[in-house]
PDB file of N, CA and C in Angstrom:
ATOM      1  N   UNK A   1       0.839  -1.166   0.000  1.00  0.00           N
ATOM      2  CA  UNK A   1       0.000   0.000   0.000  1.00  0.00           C
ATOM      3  C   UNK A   1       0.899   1.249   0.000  1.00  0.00           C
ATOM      4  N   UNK A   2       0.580   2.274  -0.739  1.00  0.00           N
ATOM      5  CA  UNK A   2       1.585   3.563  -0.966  1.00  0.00           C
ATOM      6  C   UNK A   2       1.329   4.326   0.171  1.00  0.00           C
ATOM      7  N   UNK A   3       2.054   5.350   0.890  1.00  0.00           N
ATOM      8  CA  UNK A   3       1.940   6.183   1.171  1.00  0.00           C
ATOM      9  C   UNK A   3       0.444   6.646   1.591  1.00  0.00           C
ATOM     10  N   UNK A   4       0.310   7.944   0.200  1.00  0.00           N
ATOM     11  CA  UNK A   4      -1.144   8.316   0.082  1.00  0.00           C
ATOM     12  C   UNK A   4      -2.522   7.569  -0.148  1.00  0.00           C
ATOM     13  N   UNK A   5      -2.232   6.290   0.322  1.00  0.00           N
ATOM     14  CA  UNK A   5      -3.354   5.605   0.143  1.00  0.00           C
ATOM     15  C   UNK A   5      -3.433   5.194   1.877  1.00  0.00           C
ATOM     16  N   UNK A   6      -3.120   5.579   2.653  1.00  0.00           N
ATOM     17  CA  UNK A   6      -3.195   5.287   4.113  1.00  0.00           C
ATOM     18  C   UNK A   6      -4.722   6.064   4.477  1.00  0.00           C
ATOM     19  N   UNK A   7      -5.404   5.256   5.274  1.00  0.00           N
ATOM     20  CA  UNK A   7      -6.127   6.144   5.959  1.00  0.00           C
ATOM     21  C   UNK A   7      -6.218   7.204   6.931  1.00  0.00           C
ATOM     22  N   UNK A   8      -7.150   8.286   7.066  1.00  0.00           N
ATOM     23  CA  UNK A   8      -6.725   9.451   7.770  1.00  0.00           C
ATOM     24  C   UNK A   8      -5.913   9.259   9.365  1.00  0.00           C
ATOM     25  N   UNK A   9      -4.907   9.456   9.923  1.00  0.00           N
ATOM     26  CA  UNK A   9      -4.819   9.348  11.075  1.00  0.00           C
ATOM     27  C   UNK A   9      -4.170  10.502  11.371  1.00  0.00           C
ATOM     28  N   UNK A  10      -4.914  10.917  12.586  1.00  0.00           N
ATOM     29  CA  UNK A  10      -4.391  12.219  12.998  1.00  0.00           C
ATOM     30  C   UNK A  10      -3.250  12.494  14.113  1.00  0.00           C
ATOM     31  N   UNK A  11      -2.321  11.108  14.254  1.00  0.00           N
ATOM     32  CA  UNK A  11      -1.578  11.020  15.226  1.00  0.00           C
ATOM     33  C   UNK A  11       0.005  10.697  13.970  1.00  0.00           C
ATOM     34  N   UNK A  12      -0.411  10.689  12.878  1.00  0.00           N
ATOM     35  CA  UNK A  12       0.505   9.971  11.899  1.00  0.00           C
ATOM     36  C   UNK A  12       0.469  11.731  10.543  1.00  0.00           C
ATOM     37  N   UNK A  13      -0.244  12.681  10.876  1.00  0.00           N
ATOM     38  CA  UNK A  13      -0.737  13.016   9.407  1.00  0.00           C
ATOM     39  C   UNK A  13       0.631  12.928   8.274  1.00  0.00           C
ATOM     40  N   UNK A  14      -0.025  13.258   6.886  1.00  0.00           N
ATOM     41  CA  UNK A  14       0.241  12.752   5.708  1.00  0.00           C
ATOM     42  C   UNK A  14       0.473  14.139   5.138  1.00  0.00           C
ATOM     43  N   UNK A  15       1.701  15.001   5.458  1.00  0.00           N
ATOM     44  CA  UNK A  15       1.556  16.649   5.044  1.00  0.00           C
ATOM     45  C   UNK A  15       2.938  16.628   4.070  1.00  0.00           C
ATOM     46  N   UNK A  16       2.306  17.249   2.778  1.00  0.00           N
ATOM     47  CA  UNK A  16       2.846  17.597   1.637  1.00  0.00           C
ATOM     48  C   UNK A  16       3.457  18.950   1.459  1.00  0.00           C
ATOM     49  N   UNK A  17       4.713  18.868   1.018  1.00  0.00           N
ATOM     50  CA  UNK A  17       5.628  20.198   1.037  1.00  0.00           C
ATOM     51  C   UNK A  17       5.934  20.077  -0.420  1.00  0.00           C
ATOM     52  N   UNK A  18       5.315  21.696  -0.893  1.00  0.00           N
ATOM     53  CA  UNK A  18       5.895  21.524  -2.207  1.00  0.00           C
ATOM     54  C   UNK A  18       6.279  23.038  -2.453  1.00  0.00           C
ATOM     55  N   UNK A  19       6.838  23.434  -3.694  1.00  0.00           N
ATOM     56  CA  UNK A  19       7.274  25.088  -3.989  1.00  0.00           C
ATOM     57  C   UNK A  19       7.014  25.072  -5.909  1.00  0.00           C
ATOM     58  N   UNK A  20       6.954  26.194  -5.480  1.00  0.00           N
ATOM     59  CA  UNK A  20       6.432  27.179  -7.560  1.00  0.00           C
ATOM     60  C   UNK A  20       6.595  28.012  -7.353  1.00  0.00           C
ATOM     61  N   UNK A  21       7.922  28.308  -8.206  1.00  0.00           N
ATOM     62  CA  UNK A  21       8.070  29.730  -8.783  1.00  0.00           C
ATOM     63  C   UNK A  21       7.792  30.098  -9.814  1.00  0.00           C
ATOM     64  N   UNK A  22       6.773  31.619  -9.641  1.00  0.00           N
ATOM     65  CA  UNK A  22       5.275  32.296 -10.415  1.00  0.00           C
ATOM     66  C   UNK A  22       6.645  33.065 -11.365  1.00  0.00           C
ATOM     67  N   UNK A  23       6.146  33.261 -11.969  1.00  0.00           N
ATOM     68  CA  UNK A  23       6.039  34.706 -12.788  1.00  0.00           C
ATOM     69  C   UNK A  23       5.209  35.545 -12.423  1.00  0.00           C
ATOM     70  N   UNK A  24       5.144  37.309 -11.809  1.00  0.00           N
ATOM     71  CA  UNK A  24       4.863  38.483 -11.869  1.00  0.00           C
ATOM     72  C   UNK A  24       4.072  38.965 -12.735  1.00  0.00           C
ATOM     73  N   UNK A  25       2.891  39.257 -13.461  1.00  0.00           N
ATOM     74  CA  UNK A  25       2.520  39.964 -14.807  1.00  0.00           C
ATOM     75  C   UNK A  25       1.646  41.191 -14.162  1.00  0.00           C
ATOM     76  N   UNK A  26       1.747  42.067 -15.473  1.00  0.00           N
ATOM     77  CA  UNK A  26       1.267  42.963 -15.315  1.00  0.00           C
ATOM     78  C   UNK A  26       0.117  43.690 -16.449  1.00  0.00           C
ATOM     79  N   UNK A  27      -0.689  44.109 -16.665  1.00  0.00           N
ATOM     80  CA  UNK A  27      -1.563  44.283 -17.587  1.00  0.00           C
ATOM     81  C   UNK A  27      -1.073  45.426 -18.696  1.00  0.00           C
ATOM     82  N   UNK A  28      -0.639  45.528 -19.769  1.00  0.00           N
ATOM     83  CA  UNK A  28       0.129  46.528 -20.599  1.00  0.00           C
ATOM     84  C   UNK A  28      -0.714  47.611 -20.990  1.00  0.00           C
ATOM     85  N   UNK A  29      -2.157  47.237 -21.332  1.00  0.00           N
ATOM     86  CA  UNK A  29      -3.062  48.388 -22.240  1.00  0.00           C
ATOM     87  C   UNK A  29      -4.392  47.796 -20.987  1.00  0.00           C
ATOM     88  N   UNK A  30      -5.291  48.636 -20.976  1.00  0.00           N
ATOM     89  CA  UNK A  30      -6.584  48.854 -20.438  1.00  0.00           C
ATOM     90  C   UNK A  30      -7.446  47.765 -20.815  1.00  0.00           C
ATOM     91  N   UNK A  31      -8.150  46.849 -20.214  1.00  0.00           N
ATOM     92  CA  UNK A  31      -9.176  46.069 -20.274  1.00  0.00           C
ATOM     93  C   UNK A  31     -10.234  47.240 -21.355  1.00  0.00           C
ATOM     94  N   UNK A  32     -10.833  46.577 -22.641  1.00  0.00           N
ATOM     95  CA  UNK A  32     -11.691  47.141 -23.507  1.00  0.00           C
ATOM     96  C   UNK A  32     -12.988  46.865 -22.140  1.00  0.00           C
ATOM     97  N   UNK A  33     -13.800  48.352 -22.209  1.00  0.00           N
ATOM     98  CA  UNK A  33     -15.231  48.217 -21.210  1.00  0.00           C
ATOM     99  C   UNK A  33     -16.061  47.448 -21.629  1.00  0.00           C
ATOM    100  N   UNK A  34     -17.070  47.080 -20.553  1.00  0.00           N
ATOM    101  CA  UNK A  34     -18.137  46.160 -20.650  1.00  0.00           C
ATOM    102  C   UNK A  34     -19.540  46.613 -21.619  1.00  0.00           C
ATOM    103  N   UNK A  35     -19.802  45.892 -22.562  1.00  0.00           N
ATOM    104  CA  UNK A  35     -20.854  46.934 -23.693  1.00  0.00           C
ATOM    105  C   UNK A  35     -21.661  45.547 -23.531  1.00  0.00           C
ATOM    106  N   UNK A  36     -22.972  46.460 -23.565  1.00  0.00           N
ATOM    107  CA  UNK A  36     -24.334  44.665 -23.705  1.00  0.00           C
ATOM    108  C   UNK A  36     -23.914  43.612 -24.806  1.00  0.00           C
ATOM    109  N   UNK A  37     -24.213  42.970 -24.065  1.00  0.00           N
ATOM    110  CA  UNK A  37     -23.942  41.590 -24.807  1.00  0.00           C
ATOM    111  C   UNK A  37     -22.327  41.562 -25.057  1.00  0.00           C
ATOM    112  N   UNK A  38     -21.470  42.183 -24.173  1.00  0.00           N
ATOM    113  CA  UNK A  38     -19.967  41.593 -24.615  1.00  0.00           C
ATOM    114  C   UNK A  38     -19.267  41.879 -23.348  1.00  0.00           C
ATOM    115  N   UNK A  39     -19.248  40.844 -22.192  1.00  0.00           N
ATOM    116  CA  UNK A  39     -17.339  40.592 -21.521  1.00  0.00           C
ATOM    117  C   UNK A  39     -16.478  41.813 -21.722  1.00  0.00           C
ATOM    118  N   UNK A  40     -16.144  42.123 -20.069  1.00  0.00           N
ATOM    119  CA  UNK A  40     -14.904  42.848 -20.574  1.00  0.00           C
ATOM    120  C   UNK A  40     -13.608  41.833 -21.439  1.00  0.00           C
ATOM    121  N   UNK A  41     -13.305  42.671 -22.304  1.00  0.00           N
ATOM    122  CA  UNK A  41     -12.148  41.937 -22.980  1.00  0.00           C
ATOM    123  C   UNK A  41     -10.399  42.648 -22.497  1.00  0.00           C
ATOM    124  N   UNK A  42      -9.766  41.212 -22.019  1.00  0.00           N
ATOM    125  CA  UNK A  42      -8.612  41.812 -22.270  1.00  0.00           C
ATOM    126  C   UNK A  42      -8.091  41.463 -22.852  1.00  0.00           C
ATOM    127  N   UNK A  43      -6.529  41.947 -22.748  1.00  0.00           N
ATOM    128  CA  UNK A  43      -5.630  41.234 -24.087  1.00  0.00           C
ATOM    129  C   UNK A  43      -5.060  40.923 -23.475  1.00  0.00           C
ATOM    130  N   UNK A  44      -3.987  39.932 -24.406  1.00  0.00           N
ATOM    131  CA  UNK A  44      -3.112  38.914 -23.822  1.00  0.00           C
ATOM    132  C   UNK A  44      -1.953  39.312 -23.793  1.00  0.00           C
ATOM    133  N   UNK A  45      -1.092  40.572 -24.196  1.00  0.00           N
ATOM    134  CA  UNK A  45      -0.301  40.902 -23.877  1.00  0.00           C
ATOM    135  C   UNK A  45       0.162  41.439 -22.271  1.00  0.00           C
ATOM    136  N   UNK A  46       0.735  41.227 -21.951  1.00  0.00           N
ATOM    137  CA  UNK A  46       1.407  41.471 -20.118  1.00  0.00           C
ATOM    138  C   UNK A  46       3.206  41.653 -19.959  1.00  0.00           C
ATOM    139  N   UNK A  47       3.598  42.680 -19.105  1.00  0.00           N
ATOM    140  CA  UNK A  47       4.921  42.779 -18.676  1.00  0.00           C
ATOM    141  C   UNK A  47       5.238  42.022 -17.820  1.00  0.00           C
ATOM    142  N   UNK A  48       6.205  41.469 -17.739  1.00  0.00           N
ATOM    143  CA  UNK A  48       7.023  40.766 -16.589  1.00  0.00           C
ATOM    144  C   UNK A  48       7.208  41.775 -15.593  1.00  0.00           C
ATOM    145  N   UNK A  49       6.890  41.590 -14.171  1.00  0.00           N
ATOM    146  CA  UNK A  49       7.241  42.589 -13.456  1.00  0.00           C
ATOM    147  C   UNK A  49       8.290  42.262 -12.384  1.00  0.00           C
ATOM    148  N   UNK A  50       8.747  40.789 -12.215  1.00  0.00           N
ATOM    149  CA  UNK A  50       9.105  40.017 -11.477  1.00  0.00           C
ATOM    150  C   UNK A  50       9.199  38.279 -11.283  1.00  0.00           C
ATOM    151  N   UNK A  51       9.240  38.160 -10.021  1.00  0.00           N
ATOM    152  CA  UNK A  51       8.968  36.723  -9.676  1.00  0.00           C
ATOM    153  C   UNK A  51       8.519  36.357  -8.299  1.00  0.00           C
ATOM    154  N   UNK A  52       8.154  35.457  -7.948  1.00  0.00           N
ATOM    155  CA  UNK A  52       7.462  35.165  -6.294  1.00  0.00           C
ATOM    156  C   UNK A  52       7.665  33.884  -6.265  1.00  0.00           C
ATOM    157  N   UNK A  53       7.677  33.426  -4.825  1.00  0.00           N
ATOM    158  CA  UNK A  53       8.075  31.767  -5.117  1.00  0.00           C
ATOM    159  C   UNK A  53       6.889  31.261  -3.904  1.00  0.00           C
ATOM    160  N   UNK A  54       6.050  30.625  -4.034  1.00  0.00           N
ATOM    161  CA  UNK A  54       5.072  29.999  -3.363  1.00  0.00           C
ATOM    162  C   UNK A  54       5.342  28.388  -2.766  1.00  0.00           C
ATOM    163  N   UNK A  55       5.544  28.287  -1.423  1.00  0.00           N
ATOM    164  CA  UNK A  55       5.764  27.152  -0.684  1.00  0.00           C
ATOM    165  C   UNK A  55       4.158  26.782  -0.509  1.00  0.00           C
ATOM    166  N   UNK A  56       3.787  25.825  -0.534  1.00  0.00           N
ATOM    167  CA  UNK A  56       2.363  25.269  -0.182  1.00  0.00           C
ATOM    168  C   UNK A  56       2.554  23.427   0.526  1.00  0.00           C
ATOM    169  N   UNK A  57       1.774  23.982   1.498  1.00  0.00           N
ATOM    170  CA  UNK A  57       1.980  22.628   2.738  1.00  0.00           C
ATOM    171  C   UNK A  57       0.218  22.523   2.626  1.00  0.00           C
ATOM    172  N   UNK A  58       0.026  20.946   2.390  1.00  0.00           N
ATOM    173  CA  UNK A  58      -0.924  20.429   2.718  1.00  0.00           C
ATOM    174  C   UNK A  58      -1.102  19.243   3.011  1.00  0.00           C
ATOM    175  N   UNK A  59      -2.372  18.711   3.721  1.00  0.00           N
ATOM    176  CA  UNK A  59      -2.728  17.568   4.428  1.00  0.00           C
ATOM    177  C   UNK A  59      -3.519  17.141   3.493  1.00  0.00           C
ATOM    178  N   UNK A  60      -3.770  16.282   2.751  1.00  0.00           N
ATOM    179  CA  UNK A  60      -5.510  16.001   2.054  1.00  0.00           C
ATOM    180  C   UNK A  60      -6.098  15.653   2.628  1.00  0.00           C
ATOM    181  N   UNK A  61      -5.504  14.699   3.516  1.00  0.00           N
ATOM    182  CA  UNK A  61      -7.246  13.661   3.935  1.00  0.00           C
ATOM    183  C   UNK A  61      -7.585  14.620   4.965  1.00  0.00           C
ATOM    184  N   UNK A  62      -7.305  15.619   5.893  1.00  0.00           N
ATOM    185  CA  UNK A  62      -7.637  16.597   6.739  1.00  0.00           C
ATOM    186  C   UNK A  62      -8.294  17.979   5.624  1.00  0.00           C
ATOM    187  N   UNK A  63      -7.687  17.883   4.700  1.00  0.00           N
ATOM    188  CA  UNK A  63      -8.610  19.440   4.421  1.00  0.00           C
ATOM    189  C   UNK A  63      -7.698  20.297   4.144  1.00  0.00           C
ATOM    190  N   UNK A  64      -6.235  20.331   5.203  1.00  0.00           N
ATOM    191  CA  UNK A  64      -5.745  21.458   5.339  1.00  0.00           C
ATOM    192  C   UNK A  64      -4.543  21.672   4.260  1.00  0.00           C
ATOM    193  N   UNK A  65      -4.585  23.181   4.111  1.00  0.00           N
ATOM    194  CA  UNK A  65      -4.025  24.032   3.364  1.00  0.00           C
ATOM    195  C   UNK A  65      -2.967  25.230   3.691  1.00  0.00           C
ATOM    196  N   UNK A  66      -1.810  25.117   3.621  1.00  0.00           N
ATOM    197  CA  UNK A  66      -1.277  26.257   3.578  1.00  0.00           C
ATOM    198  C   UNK A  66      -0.267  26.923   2.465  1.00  0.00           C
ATOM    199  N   UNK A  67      -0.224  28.243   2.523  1.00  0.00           N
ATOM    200  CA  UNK A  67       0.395  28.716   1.355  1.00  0.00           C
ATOM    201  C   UNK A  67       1.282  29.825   1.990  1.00  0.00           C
ATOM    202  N   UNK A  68       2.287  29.887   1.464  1.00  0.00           N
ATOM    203  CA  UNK A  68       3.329  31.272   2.044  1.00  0.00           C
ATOM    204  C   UNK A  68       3.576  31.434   0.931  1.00  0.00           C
ATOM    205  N   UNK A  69       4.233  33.091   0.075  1.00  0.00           N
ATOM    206  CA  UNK A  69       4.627  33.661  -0.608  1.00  0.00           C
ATOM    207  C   UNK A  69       5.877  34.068  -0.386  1.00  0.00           C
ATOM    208  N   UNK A  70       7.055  33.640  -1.083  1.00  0.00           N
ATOM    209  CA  UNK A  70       7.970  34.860  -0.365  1.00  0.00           C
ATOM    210  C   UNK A  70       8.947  35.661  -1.764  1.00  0.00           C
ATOM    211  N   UNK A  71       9.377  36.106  -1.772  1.00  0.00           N
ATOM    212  CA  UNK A  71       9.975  36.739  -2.474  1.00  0.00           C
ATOM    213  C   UNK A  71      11.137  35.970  -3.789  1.00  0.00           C
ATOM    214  N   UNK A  72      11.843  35.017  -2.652  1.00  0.00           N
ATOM    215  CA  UNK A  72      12.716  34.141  -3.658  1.00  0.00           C
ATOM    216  C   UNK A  72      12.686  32.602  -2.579  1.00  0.00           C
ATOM    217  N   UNK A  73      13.342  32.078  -3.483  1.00  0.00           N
ATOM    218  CA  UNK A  73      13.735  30.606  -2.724  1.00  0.00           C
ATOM    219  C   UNK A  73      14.804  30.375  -1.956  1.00  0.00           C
ATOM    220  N   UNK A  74      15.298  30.420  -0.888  1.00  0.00           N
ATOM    221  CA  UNK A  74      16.665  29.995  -0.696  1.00  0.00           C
ATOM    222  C   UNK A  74      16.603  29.053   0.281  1.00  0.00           C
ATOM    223  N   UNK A  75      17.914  28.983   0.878  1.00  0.00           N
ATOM    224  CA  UNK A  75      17.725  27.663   1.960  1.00  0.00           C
ATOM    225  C   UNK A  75      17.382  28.457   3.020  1.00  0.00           C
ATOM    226  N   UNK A  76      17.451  29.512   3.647  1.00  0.00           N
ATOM    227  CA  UNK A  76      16.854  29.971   5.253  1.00  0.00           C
ATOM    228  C   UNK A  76      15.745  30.236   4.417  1.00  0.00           C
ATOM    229  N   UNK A  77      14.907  30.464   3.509  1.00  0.00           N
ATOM    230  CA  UNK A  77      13.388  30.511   3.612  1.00  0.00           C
ATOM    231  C   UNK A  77      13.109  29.018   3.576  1.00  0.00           C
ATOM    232  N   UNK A  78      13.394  28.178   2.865  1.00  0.00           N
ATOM    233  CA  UNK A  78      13.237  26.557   3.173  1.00  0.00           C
ATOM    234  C   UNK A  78      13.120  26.636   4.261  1.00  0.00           C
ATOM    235  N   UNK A  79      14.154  26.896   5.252  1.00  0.00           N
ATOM    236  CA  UNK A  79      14.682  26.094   6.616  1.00  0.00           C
ATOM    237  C   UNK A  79      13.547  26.840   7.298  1.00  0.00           C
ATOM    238  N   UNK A  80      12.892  28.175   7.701  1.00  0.00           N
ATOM    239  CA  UNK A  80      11.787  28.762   8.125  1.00  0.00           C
ATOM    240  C   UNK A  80      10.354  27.789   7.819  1.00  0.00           C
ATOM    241  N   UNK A  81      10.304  27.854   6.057  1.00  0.00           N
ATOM    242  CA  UNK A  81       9.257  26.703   6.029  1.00  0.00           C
ATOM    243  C   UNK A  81       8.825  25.379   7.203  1.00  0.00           C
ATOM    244  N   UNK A  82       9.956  24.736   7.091  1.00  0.00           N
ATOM    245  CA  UNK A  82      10.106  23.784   7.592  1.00  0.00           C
ATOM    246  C   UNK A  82       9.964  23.522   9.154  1.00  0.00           C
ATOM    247  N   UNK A  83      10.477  24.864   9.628  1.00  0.00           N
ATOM    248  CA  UNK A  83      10.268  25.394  10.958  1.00  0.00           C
ATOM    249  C   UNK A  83       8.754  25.518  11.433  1.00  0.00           C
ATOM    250  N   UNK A  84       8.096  26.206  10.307  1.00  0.00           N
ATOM    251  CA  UNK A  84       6.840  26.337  10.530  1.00  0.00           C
ATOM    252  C   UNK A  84       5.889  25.229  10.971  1.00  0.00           C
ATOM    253  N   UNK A  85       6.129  24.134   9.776  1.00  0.00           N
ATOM    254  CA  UNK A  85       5.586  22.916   9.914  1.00  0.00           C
ATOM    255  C   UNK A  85       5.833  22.123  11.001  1.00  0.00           C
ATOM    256  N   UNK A  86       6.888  22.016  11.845  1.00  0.00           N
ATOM    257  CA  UNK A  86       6.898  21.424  13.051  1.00  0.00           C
ATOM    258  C   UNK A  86       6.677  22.268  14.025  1.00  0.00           C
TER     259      UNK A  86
END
């Protein structure tokens, strides 16, 4: 039996550490306004404005969710992560 196929136990939980680093965008020209019968439209053009790196800790069979944002990745934001979780 794998891992994630265990049943819920809340003396054992089953918490997932993972990270994504986003891309930043930014909107270049004005959303065209909302006219009857038509969606604001935007366009698909966008500036890079940056980057953000998203740590996300979760439990499934509990529900729970967490997400931190931080600026970049390194090992003392890891090692904080990690801090958090215990």
């Amino acid at each position: 039996m794998t891992t994630y196929a265990l049943p819920y136990d809340a003396d054992y939980p089953q918490v997932c550490l993972d990270e994504k680093l986003v891309m930043l965008h930014a909107d270049v020209g004005e959303p065209l306004p909302v006219q009857p019968g038509q969606p604001e439209r935007i366009d698909y053009e966008y500036e890079r404005v940056g980057t953000a790196n998203l740590f996300v800790m979760l439990e499934p069979l509990a529900g729970y969710r967490h997400v931190e944002v931080t600026a970049r990745r390194t090992a003392e934001e890891y090692a904080r992560q990690l801090q958090w979780l215990a």
